[in-house]
PDB file of N, CA and C in Angstrom:
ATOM      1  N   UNK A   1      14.890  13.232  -8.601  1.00  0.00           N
ATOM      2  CA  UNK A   1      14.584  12.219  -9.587  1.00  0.00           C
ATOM      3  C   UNK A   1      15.269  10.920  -9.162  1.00  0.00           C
ATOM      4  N   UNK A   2      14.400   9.680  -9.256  1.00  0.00           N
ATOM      5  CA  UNK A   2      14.869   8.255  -9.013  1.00  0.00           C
ATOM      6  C   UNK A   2      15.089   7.272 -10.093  1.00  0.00           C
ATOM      7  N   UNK A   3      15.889   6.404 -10.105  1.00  0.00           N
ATOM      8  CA  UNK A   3      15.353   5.653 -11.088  1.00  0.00           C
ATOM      9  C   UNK A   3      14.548   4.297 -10.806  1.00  0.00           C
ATOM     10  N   UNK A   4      13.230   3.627 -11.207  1.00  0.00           N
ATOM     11  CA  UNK A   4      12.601   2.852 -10.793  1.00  0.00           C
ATOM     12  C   UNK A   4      13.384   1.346 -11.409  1.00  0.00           C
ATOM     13  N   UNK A   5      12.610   0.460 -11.159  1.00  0.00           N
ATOM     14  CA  UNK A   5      13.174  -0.768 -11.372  1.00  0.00           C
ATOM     15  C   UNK A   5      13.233  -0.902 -12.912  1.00  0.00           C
ATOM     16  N   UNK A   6      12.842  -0.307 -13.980  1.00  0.00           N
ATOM     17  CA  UNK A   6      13.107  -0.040 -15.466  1.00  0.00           C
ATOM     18  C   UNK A   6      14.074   0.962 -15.969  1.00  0.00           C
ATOM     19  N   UNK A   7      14.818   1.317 -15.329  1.00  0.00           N
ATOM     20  CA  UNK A   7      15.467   2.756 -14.751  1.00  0.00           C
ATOM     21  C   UNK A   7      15.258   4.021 -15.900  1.00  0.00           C
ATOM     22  N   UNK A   8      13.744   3.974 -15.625  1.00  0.00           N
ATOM     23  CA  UNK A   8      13.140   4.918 -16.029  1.00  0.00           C
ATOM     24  C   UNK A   8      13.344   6.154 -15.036  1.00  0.00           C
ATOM     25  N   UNK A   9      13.068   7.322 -14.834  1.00  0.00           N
ATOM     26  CA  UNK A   9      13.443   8.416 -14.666  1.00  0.00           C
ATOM     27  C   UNK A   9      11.927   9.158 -13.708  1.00  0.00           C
ATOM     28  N   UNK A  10      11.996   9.227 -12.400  1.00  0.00           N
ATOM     29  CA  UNK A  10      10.375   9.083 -11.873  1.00  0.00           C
ATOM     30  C   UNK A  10      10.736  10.723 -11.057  1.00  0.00           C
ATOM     31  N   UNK A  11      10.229  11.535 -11.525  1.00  0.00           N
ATOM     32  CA  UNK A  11      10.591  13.140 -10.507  1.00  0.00           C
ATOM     33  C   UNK A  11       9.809  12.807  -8.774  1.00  0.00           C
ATOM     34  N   UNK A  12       9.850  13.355  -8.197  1.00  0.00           N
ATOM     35  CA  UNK A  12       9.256  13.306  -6.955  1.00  0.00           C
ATOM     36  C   UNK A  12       9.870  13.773  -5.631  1.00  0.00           C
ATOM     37  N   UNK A  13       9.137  13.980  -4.382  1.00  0.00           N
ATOM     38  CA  UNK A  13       9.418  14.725  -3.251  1.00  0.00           C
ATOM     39  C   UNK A  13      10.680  13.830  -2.652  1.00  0.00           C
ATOM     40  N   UNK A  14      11.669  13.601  -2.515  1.00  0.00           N
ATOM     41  CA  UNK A  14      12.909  12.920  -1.193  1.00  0.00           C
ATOM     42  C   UNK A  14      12.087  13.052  -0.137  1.00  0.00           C
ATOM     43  N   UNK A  15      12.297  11.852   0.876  1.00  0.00           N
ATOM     44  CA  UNK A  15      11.405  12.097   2.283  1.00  0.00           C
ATOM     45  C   UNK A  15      12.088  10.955   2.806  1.00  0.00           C
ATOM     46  N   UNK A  16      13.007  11.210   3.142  1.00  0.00           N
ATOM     47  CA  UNK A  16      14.270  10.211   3.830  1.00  0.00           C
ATOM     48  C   UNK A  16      13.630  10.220   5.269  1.00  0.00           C
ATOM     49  N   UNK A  17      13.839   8.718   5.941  1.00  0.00           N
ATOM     50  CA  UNK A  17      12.956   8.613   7.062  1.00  0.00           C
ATOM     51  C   UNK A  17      14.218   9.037   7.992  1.00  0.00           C
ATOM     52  N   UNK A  18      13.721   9.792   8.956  1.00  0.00           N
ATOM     53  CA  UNK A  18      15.397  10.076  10.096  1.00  0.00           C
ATOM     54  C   UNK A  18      15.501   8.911  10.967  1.00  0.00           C
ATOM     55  N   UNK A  19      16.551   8.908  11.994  1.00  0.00           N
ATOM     56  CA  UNK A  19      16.921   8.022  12.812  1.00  0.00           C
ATOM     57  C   UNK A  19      16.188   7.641  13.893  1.00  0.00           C
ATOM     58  N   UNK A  20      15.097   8.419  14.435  1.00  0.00           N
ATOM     59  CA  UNK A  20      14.103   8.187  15.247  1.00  0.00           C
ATOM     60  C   UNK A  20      12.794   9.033  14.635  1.00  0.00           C
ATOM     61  N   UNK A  21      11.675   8.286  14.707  1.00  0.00           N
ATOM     62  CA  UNK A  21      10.650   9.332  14.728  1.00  0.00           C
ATOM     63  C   UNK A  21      10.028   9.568  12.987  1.00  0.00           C
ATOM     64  N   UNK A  22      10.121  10.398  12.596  1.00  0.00           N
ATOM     65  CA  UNK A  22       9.054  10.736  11.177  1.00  0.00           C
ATOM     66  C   UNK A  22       9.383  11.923  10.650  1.00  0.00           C
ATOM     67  N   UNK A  23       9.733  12.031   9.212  1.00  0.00           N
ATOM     68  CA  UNK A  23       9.678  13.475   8.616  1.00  0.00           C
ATOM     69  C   UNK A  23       8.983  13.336   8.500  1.00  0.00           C
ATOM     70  N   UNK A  24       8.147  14.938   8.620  1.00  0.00           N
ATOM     71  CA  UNK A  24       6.724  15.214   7.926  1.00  0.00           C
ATOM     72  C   UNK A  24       6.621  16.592   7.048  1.00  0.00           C
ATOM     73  N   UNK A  25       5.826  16.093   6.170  1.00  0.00           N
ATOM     74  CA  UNK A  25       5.909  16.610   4.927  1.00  0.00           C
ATOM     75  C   UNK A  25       4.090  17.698   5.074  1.00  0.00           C
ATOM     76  N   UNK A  26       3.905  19.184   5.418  1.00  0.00           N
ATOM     77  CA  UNK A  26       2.903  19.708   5.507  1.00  0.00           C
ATOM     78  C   UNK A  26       2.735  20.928   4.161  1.00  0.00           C
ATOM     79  N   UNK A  27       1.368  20.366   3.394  1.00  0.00           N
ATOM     80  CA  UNK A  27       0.830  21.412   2.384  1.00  0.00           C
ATOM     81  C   UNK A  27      -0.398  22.146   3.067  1.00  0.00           C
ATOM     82  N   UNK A  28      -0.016  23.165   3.317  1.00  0.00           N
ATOM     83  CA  UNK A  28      -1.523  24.417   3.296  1.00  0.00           C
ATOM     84  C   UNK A  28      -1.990  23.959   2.140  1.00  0.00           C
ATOM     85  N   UNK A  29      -3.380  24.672   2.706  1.00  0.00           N
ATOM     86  CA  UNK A  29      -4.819  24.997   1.764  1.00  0.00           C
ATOM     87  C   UNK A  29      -4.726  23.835   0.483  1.00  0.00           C
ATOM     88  N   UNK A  30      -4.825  22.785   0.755  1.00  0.00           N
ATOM     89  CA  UNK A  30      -4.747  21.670  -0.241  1.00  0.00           C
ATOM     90  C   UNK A  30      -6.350  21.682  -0.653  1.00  0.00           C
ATOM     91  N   UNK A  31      -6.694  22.150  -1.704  1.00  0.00           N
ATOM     92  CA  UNK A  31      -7.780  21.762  -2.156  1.00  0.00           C
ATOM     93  C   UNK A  31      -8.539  20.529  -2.967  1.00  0.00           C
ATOM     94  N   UNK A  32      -9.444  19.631  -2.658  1.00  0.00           N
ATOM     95  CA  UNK A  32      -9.044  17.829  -2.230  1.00  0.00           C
ATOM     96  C   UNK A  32     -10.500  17.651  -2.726  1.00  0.00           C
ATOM     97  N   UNK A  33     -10.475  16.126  -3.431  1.00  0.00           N
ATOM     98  CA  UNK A  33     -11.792  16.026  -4.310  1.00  0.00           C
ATOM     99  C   UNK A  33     -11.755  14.443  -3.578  1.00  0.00           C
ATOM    100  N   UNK A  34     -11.804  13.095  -3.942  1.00  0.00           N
ATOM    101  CA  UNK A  34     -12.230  11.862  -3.796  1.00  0.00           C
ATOM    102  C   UNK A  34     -11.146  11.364  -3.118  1.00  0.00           C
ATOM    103  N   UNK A  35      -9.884  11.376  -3.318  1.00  0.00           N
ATOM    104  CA  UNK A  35      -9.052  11.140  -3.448  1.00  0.00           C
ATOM    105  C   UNK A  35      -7.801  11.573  -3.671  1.00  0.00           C
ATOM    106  N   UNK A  36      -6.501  11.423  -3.065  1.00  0.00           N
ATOM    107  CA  UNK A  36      -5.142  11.250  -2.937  1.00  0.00           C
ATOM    108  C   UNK A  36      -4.439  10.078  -3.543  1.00  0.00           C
ATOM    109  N   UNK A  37      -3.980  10.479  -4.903  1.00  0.00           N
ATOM    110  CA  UNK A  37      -3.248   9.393  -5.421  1.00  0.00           C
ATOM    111  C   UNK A  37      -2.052   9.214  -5.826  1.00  0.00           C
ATOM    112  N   UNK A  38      -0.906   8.453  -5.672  1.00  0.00           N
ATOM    113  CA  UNK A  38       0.290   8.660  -6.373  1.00  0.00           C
ATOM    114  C   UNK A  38       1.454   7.539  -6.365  1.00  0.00           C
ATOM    115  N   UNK A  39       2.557   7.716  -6.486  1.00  0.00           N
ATOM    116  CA  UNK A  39       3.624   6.434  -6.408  1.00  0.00           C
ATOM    117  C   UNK A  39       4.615   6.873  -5.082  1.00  0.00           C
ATOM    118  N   UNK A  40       5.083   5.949  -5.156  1.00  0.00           N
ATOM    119  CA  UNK A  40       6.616   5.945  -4.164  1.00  0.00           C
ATOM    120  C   UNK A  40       7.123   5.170  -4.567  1.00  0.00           C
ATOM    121  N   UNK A  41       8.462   5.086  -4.190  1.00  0.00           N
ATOM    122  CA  UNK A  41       9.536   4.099  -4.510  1.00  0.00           C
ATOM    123  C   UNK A  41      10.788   4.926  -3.834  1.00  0.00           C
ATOM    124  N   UNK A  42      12.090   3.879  -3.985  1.00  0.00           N
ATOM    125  CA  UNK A  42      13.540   4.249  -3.963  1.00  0.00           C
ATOM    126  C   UNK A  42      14.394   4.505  -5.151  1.00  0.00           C
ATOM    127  N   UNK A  43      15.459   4.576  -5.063  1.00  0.00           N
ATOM    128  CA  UNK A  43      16.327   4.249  -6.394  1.00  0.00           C
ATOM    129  C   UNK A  43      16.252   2.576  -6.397  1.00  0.00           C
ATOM    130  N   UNK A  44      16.520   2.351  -7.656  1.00  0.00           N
ATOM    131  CA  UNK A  44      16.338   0.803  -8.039  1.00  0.00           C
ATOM    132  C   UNK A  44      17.620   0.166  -7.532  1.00  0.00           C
ATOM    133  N   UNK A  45      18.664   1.053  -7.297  1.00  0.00           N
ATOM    134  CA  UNK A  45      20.206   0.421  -6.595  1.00  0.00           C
ATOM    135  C   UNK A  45      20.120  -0.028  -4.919  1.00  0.00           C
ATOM    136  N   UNK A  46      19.466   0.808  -5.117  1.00  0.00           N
ATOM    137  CA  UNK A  46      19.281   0.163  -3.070  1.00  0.00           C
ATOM    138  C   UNK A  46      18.103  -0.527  -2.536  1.00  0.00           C
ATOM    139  N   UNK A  47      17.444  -1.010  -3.666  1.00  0.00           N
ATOM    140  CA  UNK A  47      16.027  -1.175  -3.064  1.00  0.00           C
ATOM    141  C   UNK A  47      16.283  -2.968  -3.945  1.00  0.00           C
ATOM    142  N   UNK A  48      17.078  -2.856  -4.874  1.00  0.00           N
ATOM    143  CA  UNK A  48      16.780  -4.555  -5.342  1.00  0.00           C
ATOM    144  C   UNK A  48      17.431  -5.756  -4.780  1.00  0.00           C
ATOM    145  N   UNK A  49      18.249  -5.236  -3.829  1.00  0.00           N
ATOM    146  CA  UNK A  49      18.751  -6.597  -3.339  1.00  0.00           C
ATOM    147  C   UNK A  49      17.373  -6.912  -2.077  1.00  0.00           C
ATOM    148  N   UNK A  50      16.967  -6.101  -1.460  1.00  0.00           N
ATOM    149  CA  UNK A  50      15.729  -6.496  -0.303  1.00  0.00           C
ATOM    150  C   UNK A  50      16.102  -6.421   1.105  1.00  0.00           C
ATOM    151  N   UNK A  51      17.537  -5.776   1.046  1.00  0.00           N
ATOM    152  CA  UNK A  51      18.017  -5.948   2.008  1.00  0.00           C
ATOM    153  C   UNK A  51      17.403  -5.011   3.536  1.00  0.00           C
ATOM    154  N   UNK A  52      16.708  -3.776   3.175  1.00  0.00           N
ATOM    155  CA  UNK A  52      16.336  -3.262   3.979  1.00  0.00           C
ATOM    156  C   UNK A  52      15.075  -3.080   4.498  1.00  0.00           C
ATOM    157  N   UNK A  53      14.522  -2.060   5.280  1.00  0.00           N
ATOM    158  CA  UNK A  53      13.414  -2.048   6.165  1.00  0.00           C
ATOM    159  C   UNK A  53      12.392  -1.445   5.213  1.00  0.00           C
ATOM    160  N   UNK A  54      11.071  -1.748   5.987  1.00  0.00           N
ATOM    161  CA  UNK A  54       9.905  -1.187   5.145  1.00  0.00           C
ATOM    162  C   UNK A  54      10.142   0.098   5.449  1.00  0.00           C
ATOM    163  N   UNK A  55       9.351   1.135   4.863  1.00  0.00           N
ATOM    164  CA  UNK A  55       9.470   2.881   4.927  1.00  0.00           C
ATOM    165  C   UNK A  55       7.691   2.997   4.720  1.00  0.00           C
ATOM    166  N   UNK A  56       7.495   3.276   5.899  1.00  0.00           N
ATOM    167  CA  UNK A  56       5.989   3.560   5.542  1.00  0.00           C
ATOM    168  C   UNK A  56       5.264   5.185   5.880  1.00  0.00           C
ATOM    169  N   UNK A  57       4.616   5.422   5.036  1.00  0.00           N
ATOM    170  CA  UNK A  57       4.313   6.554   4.328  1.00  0.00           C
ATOM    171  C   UNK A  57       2.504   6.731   5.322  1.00  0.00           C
ATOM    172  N   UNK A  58       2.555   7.681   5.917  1.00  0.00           N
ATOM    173  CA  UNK A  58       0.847   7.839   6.642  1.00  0.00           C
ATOM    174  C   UNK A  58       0.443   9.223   6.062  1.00  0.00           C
ATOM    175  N   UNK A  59      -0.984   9.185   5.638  1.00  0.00           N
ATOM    176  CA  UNK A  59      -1.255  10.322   5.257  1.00  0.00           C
ATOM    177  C   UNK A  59      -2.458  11.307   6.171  1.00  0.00           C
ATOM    178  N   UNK A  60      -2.508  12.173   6.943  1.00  0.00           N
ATOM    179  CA  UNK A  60      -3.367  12.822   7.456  1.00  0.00           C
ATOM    180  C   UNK A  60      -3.900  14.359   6.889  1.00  0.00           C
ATOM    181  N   UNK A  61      -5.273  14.375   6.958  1.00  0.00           N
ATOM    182  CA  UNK A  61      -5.772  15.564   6.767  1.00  0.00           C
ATOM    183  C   UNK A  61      -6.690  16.217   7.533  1.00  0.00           C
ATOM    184  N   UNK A  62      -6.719  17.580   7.727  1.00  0.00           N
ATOM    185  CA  UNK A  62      -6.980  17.937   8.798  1.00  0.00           C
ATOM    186  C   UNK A  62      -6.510  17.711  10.165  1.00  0.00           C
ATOM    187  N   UNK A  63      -5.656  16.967  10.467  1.00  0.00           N
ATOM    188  CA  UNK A  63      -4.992  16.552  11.438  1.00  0.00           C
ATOM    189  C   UNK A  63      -5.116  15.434  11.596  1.00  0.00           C
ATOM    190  N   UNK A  64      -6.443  14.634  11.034  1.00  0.00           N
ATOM    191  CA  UNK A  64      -7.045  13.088  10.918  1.00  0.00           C
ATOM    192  C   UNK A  64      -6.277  12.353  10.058  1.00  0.00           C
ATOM    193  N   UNK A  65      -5.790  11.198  10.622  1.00  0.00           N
ATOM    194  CA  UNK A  65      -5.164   9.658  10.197  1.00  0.00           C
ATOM    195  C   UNK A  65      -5.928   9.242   9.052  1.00  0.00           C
ATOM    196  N   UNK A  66      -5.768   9.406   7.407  1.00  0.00           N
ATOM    197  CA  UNK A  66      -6.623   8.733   6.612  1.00  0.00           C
ATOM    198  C   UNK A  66      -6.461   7.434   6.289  1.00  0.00           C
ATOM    199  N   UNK A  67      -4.830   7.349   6.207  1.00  0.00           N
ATOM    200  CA  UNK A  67      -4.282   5.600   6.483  1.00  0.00           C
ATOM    201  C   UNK A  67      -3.008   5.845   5.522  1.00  0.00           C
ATOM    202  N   UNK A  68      -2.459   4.752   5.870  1.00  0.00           N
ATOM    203  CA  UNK A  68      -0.505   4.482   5.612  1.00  0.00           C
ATOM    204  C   UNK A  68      -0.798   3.402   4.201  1.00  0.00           C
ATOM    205  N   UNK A  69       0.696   3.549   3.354  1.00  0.00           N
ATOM    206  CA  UNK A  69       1.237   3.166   2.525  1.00  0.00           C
ATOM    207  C   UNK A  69       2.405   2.313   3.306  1.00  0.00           C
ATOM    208  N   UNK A  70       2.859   1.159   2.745  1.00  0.00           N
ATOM    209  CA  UNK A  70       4.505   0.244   3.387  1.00  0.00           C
ATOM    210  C   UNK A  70       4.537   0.455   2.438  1.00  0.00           C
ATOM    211  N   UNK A  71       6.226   0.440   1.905  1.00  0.00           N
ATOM    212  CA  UNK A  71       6.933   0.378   0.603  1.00  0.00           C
ATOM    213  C   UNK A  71       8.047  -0.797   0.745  1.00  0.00           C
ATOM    214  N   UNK A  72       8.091  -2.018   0.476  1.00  0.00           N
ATOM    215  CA  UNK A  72       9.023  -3.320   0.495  1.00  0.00           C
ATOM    216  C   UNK A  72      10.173  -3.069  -0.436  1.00  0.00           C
ATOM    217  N   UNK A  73      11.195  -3.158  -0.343  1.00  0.00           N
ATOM    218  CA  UNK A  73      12.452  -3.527  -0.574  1.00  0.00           C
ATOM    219  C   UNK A  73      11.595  -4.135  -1.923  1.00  0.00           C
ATOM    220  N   UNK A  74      12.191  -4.214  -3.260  1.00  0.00           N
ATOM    221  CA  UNK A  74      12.356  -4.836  -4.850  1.00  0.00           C
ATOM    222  C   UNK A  74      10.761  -4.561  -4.861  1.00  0.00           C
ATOM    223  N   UNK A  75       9.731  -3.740  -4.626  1.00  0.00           N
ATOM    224  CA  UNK A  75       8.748  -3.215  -5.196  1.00  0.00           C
ATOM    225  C   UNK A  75       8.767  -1.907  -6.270  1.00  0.00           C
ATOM    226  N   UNK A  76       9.719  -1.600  -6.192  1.00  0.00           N
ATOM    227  CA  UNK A  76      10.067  -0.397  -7.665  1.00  0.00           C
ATOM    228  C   UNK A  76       9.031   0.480  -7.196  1.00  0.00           C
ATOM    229  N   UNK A  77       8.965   1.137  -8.027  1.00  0.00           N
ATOM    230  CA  UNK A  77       8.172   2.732  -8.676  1.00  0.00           C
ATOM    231  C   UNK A  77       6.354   1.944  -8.488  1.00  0.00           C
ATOM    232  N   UNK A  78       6.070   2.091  -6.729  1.00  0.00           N
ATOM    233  CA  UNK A  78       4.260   1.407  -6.594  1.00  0.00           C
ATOM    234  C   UNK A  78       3.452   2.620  -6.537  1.00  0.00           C
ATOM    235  N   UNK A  79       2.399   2.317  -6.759  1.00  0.00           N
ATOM    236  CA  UNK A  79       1.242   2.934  -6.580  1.00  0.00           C
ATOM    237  C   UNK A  79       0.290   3.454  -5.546  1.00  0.00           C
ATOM    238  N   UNK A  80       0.256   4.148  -4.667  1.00  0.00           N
ATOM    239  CA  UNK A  80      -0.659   4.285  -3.684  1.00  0.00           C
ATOM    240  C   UNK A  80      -2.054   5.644  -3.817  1.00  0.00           C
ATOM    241  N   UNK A  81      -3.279   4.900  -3.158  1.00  0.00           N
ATOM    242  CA  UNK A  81      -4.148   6.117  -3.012  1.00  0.00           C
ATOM    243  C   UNK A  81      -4.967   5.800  -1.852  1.00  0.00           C
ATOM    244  N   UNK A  82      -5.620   6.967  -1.181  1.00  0.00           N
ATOM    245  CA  UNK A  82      -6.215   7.500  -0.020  1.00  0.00           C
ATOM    246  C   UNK A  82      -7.522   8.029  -0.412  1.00  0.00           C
ATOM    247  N   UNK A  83      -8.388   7.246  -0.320  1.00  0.00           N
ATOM    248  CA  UNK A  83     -10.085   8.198  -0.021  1.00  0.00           C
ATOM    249  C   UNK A  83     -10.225   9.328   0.874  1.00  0.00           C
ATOM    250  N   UNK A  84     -10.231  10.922   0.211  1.00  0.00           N
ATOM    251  CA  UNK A  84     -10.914  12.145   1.151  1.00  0.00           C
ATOM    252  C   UNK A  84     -12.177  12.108   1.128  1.00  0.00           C
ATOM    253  N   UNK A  85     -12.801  11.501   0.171  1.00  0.00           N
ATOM    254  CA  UNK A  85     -14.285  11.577  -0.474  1.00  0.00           C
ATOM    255  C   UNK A  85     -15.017  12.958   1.161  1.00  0.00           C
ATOM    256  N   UNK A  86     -14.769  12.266   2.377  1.00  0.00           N
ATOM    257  CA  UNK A  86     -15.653  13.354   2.783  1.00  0.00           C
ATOM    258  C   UNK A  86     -14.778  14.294   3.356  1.00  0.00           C
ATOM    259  N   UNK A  87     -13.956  14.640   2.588  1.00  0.00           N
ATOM    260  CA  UNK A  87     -13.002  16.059   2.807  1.00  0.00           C
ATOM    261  C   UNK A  87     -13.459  16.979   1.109  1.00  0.00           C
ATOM    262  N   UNK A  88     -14.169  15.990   0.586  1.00  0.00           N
ATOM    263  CA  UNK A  88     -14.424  16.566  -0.967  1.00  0.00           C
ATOM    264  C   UNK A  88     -14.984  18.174  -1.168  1.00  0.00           C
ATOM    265  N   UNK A  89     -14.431  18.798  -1.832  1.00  0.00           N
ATOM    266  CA  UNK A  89     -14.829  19.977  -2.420  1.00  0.00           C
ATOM    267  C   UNK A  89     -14.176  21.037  -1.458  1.00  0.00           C
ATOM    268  N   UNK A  90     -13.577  20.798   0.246  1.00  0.00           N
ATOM    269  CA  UNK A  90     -12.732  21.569   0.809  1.00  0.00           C
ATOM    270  C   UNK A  90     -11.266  21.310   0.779  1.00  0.00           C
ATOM    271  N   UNK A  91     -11.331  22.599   1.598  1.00  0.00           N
ATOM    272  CA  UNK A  91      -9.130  22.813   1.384  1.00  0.00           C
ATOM    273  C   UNK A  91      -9.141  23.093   2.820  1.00  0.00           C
ATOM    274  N   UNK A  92      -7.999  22.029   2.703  1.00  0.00           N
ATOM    275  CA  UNK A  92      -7.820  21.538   3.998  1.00  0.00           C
ATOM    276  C   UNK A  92      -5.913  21.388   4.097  1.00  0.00           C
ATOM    277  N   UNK A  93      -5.599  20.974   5.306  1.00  0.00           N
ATOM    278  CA  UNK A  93      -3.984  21.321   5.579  1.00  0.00           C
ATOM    279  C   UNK A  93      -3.607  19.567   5.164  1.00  0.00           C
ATOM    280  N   UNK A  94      -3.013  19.364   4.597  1.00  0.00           N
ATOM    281  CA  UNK A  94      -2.870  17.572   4.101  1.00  0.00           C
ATOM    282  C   UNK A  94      -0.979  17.661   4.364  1.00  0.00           C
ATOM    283  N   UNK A  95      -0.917  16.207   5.350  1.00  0.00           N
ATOM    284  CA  UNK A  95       0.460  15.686   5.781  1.00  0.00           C
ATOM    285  C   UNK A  95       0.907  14.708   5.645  1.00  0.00           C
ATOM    286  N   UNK A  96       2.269  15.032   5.411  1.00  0.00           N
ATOM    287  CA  UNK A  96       2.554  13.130   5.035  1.00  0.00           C
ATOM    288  C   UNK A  96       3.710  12.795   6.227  1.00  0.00           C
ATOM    289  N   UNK A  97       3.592  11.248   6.867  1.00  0.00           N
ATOM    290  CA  UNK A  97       4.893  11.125   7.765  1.00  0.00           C
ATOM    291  C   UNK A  97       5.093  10.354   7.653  1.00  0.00           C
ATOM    292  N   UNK A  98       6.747   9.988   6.844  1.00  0.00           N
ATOM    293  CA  UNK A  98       7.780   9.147   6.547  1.00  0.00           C
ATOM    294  C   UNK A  98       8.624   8.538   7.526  1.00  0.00           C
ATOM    295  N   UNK A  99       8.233   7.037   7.593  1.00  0.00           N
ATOM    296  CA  UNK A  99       9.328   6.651   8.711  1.00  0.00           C
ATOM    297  C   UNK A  99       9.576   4.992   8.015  1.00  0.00           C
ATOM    298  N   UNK A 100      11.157   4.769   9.204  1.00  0.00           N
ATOM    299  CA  UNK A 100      11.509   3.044   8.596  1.00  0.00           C
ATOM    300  C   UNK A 100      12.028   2.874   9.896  1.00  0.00           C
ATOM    301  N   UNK A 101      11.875   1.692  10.311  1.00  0.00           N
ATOM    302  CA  UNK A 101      12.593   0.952  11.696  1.00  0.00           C
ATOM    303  C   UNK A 101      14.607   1.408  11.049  1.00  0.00           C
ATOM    304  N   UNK A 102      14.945   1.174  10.155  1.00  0.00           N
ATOM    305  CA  UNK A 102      16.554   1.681  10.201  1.00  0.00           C
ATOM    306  C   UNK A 102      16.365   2.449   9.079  1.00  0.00           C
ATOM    307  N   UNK A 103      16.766   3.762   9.206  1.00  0.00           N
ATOM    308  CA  UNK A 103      17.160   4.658   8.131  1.00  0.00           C
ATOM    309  C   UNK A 103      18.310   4.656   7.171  1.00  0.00           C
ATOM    310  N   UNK A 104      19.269   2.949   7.466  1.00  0.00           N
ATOM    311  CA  UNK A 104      20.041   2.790   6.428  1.00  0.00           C
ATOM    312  C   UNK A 104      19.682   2.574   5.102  1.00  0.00           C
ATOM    313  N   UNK A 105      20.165   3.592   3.725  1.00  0.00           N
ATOM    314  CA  UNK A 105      20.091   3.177   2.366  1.00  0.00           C
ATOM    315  C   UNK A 105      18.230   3.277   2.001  1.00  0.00           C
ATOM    316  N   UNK A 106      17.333   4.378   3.103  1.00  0.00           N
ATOM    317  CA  UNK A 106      16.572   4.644   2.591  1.00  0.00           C
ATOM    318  C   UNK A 106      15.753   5.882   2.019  1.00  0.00           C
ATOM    319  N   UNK A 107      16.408   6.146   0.926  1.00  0.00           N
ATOM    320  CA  UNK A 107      16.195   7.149   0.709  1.00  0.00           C
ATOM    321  C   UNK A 107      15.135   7.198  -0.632  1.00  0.00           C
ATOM    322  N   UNK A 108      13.970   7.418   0.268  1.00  0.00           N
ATOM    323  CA  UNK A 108      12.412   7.103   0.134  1.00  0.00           C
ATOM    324  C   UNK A 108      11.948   8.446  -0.881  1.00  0.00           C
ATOM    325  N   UNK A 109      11.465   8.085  -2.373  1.00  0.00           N
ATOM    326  CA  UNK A 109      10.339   9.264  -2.379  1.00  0.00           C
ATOM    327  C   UNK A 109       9.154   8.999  -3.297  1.00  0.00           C
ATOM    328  N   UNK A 110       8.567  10.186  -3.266  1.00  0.00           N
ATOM    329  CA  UNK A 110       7.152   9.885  -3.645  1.00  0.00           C
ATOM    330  C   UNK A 110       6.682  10.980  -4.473  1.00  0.00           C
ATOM    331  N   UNK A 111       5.266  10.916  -5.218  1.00  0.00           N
ATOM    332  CA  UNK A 111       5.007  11.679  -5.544  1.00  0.00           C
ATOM    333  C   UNK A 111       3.147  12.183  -5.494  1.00  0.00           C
ATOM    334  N   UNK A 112       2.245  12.832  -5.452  1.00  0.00           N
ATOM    335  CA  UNK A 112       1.123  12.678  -5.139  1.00  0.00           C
ATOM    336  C   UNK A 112       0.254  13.468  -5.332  1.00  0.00           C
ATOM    337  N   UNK A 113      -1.060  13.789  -5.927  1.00  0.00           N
ATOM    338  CA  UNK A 113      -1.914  14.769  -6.019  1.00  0.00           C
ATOM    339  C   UNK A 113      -3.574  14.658  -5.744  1.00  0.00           C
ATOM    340  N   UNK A 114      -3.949  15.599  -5.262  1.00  0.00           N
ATOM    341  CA  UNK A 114      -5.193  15.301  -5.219  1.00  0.00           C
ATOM    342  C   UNK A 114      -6.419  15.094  -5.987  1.00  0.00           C
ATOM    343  N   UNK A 115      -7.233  14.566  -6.290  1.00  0.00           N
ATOM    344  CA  UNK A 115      -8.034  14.727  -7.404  1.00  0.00           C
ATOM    345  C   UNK A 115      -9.885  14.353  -6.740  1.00  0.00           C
TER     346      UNK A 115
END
């Protein structure tokens, strides 16, 4: 749990970017309709001065690149979504890979479902 820039109370996955390279985040048998939709953000303590790097979020399914999310420094608790439309009605393996040019003070998360 984070708190967003209202320090409201937002549950979601941690996906801290490492020092080189990308965590990646893999769900089996994701069963997937139009769309992938959901938020990200940081805690509101490390993210409002602006001081740090973007953390950008790529989403693939099936092994295919559907396209990336950036998350900016004092953007709070944002919104992101991904068109499967032609992954619709199958279940398929869906990945997420978290990365930031410096992994200082970013401790990135998100949350997301398919619909």
């Amino acid at each position: 749990v984070i708190e967003d820039q209202h320090y409201l109370p937002r549950r979601c996955i941690w996906a801290h970017p490492p020092k080189r390279g990308s965590v990646r985040l893999r769900f089996e048998a994701v069963p997937l309709g139009a769309e992938i939709r959901g938020y990200a953000g940081m805690p509101w303590f490390f993210e409002r001065e602006s001081k740090g790097t973007d953390v950008r979020l790529e989403l693939f399914v099936a092994g295919e690149r559907i396209g990336e999310y950036v998350h900016a420094d004092g953007e709070g608790w944002k919104p992101f979504q991904f068109s499967t439309e032609r992954f619709s009605g199958q279940t398929q393996v869906v990945e997420f890979a978290v990365q930031s040019a410096k992994m200082w003070q970013r401790w990135f998360c998100f949350q997301a479902e398919a619909r």
